[in-house]
Protein backbone atom coordinates (compact mmCIF):
# COMPACT_ATOMS: atom_id res chain seq x y z
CA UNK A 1 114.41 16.00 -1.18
CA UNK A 2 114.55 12.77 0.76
CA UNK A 3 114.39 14.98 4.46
CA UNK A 4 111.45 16.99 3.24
CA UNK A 5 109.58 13.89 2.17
CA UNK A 6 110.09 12.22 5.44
CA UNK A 7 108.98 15.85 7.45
CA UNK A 8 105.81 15.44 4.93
CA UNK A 9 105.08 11.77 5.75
CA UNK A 10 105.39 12.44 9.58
CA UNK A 11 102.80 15.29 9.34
CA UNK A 12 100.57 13.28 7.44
CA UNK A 13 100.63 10.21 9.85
CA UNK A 14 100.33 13.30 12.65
CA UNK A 15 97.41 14.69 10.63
CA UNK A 16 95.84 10.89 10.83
CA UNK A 17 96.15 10.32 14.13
CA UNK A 18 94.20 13.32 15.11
CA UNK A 19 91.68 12.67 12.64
CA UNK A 20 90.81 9.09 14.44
CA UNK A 21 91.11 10.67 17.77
CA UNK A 22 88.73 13.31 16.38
CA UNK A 23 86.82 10.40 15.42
CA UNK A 24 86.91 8.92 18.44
CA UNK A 25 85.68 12.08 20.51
CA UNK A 26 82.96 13.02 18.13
CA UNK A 27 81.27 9.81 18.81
CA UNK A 28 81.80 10.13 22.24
CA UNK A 29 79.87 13.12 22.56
CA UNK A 30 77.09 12.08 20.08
CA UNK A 31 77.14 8.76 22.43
CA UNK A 32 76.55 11.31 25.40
CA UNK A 33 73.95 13.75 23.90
CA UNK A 34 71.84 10.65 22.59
CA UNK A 35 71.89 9.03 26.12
CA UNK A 36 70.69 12.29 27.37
CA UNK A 37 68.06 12.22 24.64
CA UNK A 38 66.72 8.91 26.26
CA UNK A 39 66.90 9.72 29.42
CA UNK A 40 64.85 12.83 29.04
CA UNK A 41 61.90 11.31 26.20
CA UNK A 42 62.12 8.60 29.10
CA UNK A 43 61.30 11.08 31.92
CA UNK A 44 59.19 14.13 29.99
CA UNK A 45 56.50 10.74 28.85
CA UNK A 46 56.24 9.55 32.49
CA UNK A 47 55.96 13.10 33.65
CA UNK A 48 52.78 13.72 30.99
CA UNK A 49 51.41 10.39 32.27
CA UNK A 50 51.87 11.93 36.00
CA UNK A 51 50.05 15.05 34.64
CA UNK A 52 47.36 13.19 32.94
CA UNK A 53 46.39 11.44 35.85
CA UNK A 54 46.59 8.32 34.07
CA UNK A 55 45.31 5.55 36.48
CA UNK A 56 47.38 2.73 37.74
CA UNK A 57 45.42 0.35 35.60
CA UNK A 58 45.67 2.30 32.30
CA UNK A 59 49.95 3.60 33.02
CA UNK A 60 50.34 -0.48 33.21
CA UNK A 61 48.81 -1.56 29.64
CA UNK A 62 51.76 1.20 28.67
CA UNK A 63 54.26 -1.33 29.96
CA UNK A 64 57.86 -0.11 30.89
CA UNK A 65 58.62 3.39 29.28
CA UNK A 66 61.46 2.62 27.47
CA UNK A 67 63.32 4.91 24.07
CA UNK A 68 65.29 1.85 22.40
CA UNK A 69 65.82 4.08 19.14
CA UNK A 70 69.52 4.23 18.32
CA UNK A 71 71.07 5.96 15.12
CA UNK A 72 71.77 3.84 12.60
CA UNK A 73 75.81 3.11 11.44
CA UNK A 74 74.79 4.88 8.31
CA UNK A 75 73.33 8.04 10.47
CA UNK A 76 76.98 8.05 12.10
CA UNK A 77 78.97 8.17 9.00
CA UNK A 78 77.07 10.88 7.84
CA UNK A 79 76.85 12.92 11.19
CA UNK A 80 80.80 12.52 11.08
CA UNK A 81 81.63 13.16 7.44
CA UNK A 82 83.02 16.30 7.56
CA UNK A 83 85.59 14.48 10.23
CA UNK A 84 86.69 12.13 7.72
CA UNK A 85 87.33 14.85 5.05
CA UNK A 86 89.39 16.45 7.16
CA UNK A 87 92.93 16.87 5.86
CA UNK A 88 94.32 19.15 8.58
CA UNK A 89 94.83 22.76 10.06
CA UNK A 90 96.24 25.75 7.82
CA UNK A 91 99.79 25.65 9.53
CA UNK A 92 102.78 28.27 8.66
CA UNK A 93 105.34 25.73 10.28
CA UNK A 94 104.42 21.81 10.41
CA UNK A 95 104.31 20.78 14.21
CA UNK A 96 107.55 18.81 15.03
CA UNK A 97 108.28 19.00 18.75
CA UNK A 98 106.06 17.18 21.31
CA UNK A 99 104.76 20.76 22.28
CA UNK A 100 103.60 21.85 19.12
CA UNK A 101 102.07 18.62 18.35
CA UNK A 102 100.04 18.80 21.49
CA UNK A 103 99.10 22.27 20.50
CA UNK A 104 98.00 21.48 17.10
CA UNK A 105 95.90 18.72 18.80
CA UNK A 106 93.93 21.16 20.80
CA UNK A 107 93.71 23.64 17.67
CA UNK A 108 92.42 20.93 15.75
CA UNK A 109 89.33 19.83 18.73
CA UNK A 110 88.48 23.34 18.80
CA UNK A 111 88.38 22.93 14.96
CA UNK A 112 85.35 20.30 15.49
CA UNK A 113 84.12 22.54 18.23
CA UNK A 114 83.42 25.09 16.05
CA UNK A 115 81.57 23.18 13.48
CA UNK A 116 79.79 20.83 15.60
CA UNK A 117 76.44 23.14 15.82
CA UNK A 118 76.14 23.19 12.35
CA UNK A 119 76.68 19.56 11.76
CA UNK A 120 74.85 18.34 14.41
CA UNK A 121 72.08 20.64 13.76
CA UNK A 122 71.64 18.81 10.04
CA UNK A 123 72.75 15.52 11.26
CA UNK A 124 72.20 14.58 14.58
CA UNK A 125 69.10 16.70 16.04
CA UNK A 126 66.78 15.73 13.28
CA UNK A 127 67.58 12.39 13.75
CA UNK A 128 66.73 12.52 17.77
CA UNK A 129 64.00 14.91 17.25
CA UNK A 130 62.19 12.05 14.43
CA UNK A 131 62.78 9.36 16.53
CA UNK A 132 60.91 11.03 19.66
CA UNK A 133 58.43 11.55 17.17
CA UNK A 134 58.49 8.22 16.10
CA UNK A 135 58.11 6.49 20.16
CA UNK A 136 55.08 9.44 20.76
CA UNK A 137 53.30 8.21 17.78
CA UNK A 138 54.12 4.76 19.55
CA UNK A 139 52.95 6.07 22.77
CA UNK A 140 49.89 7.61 21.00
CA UNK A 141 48.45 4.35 19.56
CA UNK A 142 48.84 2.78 23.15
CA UNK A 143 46.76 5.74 24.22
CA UNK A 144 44.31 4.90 21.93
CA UNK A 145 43.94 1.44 22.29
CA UNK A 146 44.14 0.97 25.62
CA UNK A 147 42.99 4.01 27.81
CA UNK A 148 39.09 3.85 28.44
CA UNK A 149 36.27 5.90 29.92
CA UNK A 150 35.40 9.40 29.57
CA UNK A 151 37.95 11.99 28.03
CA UNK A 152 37.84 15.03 30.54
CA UNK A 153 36.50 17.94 29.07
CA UNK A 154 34.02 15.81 26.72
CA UNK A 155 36.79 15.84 23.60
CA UNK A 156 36.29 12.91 21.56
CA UNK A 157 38.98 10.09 21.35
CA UNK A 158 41.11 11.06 18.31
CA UNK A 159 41.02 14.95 19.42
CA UNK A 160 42.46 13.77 22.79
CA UNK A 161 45.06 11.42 21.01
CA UNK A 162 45.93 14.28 18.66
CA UNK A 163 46.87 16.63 21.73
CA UNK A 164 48.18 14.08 23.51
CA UNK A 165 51.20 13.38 20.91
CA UNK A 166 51.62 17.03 21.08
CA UNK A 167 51.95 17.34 24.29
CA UNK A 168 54.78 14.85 24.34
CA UNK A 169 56.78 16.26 21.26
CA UNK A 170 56.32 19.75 22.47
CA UNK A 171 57.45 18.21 25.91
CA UNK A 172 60.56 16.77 24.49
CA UNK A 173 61.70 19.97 22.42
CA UNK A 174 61.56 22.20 25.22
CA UNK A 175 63.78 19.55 26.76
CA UNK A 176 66.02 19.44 23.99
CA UNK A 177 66.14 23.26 24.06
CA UNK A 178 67.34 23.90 27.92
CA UNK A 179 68.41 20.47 28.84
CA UNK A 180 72.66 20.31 29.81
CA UNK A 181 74.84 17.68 30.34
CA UNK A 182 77.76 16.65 31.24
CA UNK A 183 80.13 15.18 28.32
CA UNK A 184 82.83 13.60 31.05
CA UNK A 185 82.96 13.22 34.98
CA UNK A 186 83.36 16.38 36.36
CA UNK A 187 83.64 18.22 33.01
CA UNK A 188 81.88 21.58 32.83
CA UNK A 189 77.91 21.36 32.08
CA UNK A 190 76.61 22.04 28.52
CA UNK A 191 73.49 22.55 26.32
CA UNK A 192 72.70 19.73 24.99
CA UNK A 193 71.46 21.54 22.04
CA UNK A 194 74.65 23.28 21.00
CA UNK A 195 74.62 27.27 21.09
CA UNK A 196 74.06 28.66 18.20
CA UNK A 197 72.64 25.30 16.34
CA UNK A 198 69.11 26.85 15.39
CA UNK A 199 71.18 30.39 14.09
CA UNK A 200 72.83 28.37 11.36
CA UNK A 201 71.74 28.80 7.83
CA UNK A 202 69.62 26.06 6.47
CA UNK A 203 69.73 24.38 9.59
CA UNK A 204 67.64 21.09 9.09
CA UNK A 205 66.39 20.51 13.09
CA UNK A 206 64.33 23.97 13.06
């Protein structure tokens, strides 16, 4: 009785460690993909300046271009929940060699692999697609308030504004939607919207 509780305990403890350095990866990555997410509502705003032919003069009352949104702790937690409910893989034998340990490790990241689209598709899109929403409507006022003179085309102010901020968000989702990255130095390239995401059912960033 005593040996099988002690086999028990060490699993558990195994099953704990894997779940932190689940942890741990999974907000790696979401670190990554949002710093992509930056970079590219960053460069797709200046680019629709570039296109706009914005003058010198009118780019400069926009100040620096710069996406300081940042999910909130509470955004985390919940992007990462199904992590922390984790209570291990479906084994016949528990893993008690160094080998099989390793090998449950890698079972158990392709584990998050697989459910990553669907969580990050309720969680973590939504979130970076609202805030880009969020710094165009920012972008928009700016617009409004600042750039003068006569709207090409003869549109009036607020009709310009309005396709203006839909320029930009329709910018930034076609980003989001071909975009790759890179999770690690010289790791293979990926979409930064994972494959798949969008096929889910109920999936909350379509």
């Amino acid at each position: 009785m005593n040996g099988s509780h002690n086999i028990f305990k060490s699993y558990s403890e195994m099953v704990n460690d894997v779940r932190i350095w689940l942890l741990y990866h999974a907000k790696q990555e979401i670190r990554c993909r949002w710093s992509a997410w930056k970079e590219i509502v960053e460069r797709v705003t200046t680019n629709v300046h570039e296109q706009l032919f914005i003058t010198q003069a009118e780019k400069h009352s926009f100040g620096h271009i710069s996406f300081e949104y940042e999910p909130t702790a509470l955004e985390i937690k919940t992007m990462l929940a199904f992590i922390e409910q984790w209570n291990g893989l479906q084994v016949e034998e528990q893993p008690n060699t160094p080998q099989a340990q390793r090998e449950y490790k890698q079972k158990a990241l392709s584990w998050f692999r697989g459910r990553r689209a669907t969580q990050f598709g309720n969680f973590l899109y939504p979130v970076m697609v609202a805030n880009s929403r969020t710094f165009a409507g920012h972008m928009q006022s700016l617009l409004v308030a600042n750039v003068t003179g006569e709207y090409r085309g003869g549109g009036s102010r607020g009709k310009c504004a309005a396709c203006y901020l839909n320029l930009l968000i329709v910018s930034y989702i076609s980003e989001l939607c071909t975009s790759t990255i890179q999770l690690t130095d010289g790791a293979k390239k990926i979409y930064l919207l994972c494959p798949r995401t969008l096929e889910t059912k109920h999936c909350k960033t379509r």
